[in-house]
C-alpha atoms as a PDB file:
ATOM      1  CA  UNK A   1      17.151   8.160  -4.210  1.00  0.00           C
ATOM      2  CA  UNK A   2      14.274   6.685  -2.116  1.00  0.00           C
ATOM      3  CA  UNK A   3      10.960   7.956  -2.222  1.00  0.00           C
ATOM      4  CA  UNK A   4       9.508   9.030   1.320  1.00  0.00           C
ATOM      5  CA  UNK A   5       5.318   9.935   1.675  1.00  0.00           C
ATOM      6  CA  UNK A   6       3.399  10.720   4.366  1.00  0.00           C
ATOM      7  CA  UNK A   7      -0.357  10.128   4.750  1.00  0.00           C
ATOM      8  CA  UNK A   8      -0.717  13.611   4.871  1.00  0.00           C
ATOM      9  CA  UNK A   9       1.393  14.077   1.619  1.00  0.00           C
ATOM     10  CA  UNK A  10      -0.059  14.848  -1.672  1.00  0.00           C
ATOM     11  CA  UNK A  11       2.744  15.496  -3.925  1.00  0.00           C
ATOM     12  CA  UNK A  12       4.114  12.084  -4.591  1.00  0.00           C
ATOM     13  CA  UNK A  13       2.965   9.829  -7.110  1.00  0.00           C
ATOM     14  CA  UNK A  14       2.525   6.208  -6.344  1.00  0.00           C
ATOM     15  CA  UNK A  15       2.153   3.515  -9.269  1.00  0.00           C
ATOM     16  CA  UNK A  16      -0.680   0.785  -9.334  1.00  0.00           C
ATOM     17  CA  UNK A  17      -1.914  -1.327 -11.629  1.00  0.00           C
ATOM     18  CA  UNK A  18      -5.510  -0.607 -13.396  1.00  0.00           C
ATOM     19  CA  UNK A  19      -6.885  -3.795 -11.761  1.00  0.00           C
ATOM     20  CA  UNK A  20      -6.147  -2.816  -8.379  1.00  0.00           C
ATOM     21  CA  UNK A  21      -6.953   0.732  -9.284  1.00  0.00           C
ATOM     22  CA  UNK A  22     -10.396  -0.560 -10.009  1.00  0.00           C
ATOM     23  CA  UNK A  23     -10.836  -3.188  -7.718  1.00  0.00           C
ATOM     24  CA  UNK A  24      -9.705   0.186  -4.829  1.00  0.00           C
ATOM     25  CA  UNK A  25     -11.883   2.218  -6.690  1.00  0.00           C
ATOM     26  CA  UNK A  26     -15.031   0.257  -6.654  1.00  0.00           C
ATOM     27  CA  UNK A  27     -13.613  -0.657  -2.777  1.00  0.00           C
ATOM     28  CA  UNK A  28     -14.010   2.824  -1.466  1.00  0.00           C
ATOM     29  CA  UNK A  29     -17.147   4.100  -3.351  1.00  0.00           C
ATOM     30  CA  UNK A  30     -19.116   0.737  -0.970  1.00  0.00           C
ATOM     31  CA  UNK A  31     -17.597   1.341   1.943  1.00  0.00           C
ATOM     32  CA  UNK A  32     -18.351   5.044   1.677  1.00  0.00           C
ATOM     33  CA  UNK A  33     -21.953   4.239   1.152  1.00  0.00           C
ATOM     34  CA  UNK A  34     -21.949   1.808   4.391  1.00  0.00           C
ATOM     35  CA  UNK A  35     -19.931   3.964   7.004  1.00  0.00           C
ATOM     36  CA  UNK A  36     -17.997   0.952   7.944  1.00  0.00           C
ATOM     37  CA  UNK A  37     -14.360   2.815   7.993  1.00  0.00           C
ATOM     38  CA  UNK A  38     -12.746   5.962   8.818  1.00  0.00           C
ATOM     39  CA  UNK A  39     -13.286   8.597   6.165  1.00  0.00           C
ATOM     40  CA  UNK A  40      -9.474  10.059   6.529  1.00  0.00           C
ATOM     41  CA  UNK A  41      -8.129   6.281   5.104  1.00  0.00           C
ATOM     42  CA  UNK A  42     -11.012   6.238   2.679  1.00  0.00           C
ATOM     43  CA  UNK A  43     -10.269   9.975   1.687  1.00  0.00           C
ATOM     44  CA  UNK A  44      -6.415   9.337   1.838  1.00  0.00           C
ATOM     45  CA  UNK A  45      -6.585   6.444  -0.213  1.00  0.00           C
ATOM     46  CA  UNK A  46      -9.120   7.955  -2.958  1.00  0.00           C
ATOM     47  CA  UNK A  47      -6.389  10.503  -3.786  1.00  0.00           C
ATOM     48  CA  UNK A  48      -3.538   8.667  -3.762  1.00  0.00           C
ATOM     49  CA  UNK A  49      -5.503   6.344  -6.977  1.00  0.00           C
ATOM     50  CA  UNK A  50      -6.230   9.023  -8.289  1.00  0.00           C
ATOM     51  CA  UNK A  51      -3.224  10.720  -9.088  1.00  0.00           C
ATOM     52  CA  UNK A  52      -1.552   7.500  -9.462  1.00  0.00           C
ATOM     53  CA  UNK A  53       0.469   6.111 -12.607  1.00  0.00           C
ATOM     54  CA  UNK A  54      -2.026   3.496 -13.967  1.00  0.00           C
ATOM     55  CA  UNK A  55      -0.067   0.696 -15.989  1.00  0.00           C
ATOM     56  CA  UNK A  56      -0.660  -2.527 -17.342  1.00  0.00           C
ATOM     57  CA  UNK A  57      -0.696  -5.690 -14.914  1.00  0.00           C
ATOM     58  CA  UNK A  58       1.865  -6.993 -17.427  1.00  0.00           C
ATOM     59  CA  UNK A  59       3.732  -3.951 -17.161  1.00  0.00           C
ATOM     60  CA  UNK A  60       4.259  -3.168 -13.629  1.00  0.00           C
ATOM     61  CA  UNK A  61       7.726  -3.974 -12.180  1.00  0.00           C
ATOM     62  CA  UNK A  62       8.172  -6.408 -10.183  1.00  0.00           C
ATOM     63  CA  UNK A  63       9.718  -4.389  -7.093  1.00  0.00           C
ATOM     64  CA  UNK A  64       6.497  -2.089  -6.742  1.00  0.00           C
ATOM     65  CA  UNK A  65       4.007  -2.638  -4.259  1.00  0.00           C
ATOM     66  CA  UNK A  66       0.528  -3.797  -5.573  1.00  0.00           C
ATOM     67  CA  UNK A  67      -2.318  -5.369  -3.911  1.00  0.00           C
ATOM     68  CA  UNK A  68      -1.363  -8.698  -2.466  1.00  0.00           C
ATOM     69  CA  UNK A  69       2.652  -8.592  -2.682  1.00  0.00           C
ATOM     70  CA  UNK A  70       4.730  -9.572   0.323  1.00  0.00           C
ATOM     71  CA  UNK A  71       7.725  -7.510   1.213  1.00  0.00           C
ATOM     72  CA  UNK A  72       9.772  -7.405   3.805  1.00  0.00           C
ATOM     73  CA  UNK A  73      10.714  -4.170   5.658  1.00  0.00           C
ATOM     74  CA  UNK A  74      12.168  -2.302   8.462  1.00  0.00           C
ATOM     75  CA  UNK A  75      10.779   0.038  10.956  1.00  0.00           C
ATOM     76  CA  UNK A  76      13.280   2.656  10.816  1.00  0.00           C
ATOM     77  CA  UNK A  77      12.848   3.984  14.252  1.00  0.00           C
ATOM     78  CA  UNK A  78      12.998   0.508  16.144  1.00  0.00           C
ATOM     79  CA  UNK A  79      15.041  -1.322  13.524  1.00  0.00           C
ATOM     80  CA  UNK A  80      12.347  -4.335  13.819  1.00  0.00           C
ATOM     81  CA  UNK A  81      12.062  -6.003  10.454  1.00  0.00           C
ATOM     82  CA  UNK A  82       8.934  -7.667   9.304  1.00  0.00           C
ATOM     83  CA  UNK A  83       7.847  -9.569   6.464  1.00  0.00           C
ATOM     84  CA  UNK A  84       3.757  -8.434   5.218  1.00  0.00           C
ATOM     85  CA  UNK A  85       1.531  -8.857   2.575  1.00  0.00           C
ATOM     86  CA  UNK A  86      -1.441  -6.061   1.544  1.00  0.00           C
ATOM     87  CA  UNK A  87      -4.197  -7.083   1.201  1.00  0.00           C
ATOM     88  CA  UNK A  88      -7.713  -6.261   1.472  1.00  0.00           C
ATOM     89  CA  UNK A  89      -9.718  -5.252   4.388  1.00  0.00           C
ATOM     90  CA  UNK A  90     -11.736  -8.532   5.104  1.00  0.00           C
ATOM     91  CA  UNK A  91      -8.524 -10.697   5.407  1.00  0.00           C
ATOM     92  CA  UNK A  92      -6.536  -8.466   7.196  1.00  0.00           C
ATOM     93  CA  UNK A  93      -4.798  -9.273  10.657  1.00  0.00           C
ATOM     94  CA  UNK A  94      -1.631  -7.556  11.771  1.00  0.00           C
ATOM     95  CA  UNK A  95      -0.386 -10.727  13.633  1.00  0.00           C
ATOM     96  CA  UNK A  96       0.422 -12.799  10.812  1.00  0.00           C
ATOM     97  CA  UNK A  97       1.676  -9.922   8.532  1.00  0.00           C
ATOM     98  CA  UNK A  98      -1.768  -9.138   6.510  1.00  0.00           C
ATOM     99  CA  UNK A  99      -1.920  -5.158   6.383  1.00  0.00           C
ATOM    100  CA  UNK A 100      -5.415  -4.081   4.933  1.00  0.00           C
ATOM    101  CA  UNK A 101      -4.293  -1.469   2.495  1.00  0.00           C
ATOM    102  CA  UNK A 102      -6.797   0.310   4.338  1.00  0.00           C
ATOM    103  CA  UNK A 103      -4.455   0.887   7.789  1.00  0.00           C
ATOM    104  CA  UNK A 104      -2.338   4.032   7.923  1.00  0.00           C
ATOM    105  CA  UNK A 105       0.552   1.255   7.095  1.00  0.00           C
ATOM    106  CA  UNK A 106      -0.701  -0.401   4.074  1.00  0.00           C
ATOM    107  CA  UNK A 107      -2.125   2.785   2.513  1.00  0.00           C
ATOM    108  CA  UNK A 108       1.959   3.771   3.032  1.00  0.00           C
ATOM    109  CA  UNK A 109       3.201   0.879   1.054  1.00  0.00           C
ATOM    110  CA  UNK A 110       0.792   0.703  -2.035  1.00  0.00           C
ATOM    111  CA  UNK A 111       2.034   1.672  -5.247  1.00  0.00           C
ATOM    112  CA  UNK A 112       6.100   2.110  -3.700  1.00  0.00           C
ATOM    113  CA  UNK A 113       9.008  -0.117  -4.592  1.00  0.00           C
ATOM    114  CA  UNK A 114      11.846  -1.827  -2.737  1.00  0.00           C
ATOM    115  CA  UNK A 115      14.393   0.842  -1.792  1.00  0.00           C
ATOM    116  CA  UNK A 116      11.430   3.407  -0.705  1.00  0.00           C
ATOM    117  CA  UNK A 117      10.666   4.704   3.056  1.00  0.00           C
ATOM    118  CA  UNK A 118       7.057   5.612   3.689  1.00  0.00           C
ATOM    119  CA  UNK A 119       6.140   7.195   6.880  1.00  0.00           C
ATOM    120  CA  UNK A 120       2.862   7.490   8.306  1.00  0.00           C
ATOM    121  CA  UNK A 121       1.340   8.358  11.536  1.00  0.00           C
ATOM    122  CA  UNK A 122       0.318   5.148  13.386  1.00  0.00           C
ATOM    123  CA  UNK A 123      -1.659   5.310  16.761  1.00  0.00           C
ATOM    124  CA  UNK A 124       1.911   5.835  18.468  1.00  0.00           C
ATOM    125  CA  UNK A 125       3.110   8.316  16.274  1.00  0.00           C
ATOM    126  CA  UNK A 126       4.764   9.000  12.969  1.00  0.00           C
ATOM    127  CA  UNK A 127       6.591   5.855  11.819  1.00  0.00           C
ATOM    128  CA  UNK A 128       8.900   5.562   8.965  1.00  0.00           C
ATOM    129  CA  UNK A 129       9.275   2.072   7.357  1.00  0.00           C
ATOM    130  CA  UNK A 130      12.199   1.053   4.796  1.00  0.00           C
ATOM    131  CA  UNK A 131      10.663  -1.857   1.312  1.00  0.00           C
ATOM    132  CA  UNK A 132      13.616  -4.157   1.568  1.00  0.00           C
ATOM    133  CA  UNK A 133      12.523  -5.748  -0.561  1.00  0.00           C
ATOM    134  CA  UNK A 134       8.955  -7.222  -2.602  1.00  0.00           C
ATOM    135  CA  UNK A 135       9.442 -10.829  -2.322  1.00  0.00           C
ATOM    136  CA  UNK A 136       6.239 -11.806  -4.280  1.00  0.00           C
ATOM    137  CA  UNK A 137       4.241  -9.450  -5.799  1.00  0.00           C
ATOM    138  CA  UNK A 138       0.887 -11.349  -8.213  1.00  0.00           C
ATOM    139  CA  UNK A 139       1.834  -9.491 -11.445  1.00  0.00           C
ATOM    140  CA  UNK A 140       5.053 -10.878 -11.337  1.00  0.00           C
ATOM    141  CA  UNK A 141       4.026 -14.489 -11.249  1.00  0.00           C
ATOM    142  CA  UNK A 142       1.626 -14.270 -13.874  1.00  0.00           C
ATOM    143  CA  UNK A 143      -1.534 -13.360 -11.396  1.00  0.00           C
ATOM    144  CA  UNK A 144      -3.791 -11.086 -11.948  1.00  0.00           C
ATOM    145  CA  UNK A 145      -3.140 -10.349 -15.313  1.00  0.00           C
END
């Protein structure tokens, strides 16, 4: 059965690996100290890793979500597919696929696998978004090990 989380949602636990959980970690605690992004993402985010399963890059599946994967997925409501890669703030931009785990969106996807609807409120509304599928996720290719 597929997973579903809101960003309002507490209760589910996502899975990351203890480089990006470190990497996020050491992410939020700067731009905390420099204002430079909405607390609620920030906030959102910091619980999320907390909570989280930490594994081994090695050790991570290769469907799940982790910093820098492409997947491809469906917005359930509109049926519009799209294929995205998280990634960090500084390279985001929406318009070729790069969601800054950061956005309601990517903060959705991190630490999911393919077969999992996310929803999370976007400036339109709540949206719920289907993983198809991780085409490339770093671990998985020998990256970030």
């Amino acid at each position: 059965m597929a997973n579903t989380r809101t960003i309002t949602e507490s209760d589910v636990t996502i899975t990351v690996t203890q480089l990006d959980y470190l990497r996020l970690t050491k992410l939020i605690q700067t731009l905390r100290e420099n204002n430079s992004v909405e607390k609620v993402y920030l906030q959102f985010l910091d619980i999320e890793l907390q909570k989280a399963i930490k594994t081994d890059s090695k050790l991570i599946m290769p469907d799940f979500v982790t910093m820098n994967s492409v997947m491809s997925v469906v917005f359930l409501d509109s049926g519009r597919s799209m294929k995205l890669r998280l990634v960090y703030p500084q390279k985001a931009n929406f318009s070729e696929g790069l969601i800054s785990v950061l956005s309601p969106l990517g903060c959705a996807l991190l630490g999911y696998k393919a077969g999992d609807t996310v929803t999370f409120m976007a400036p339109i509304g709540e949206q719920k978004v289907m993983i198809n599928e991780v085409l490339y996720q770093p671990e998985a290719n020998g990256e970030d090990l």
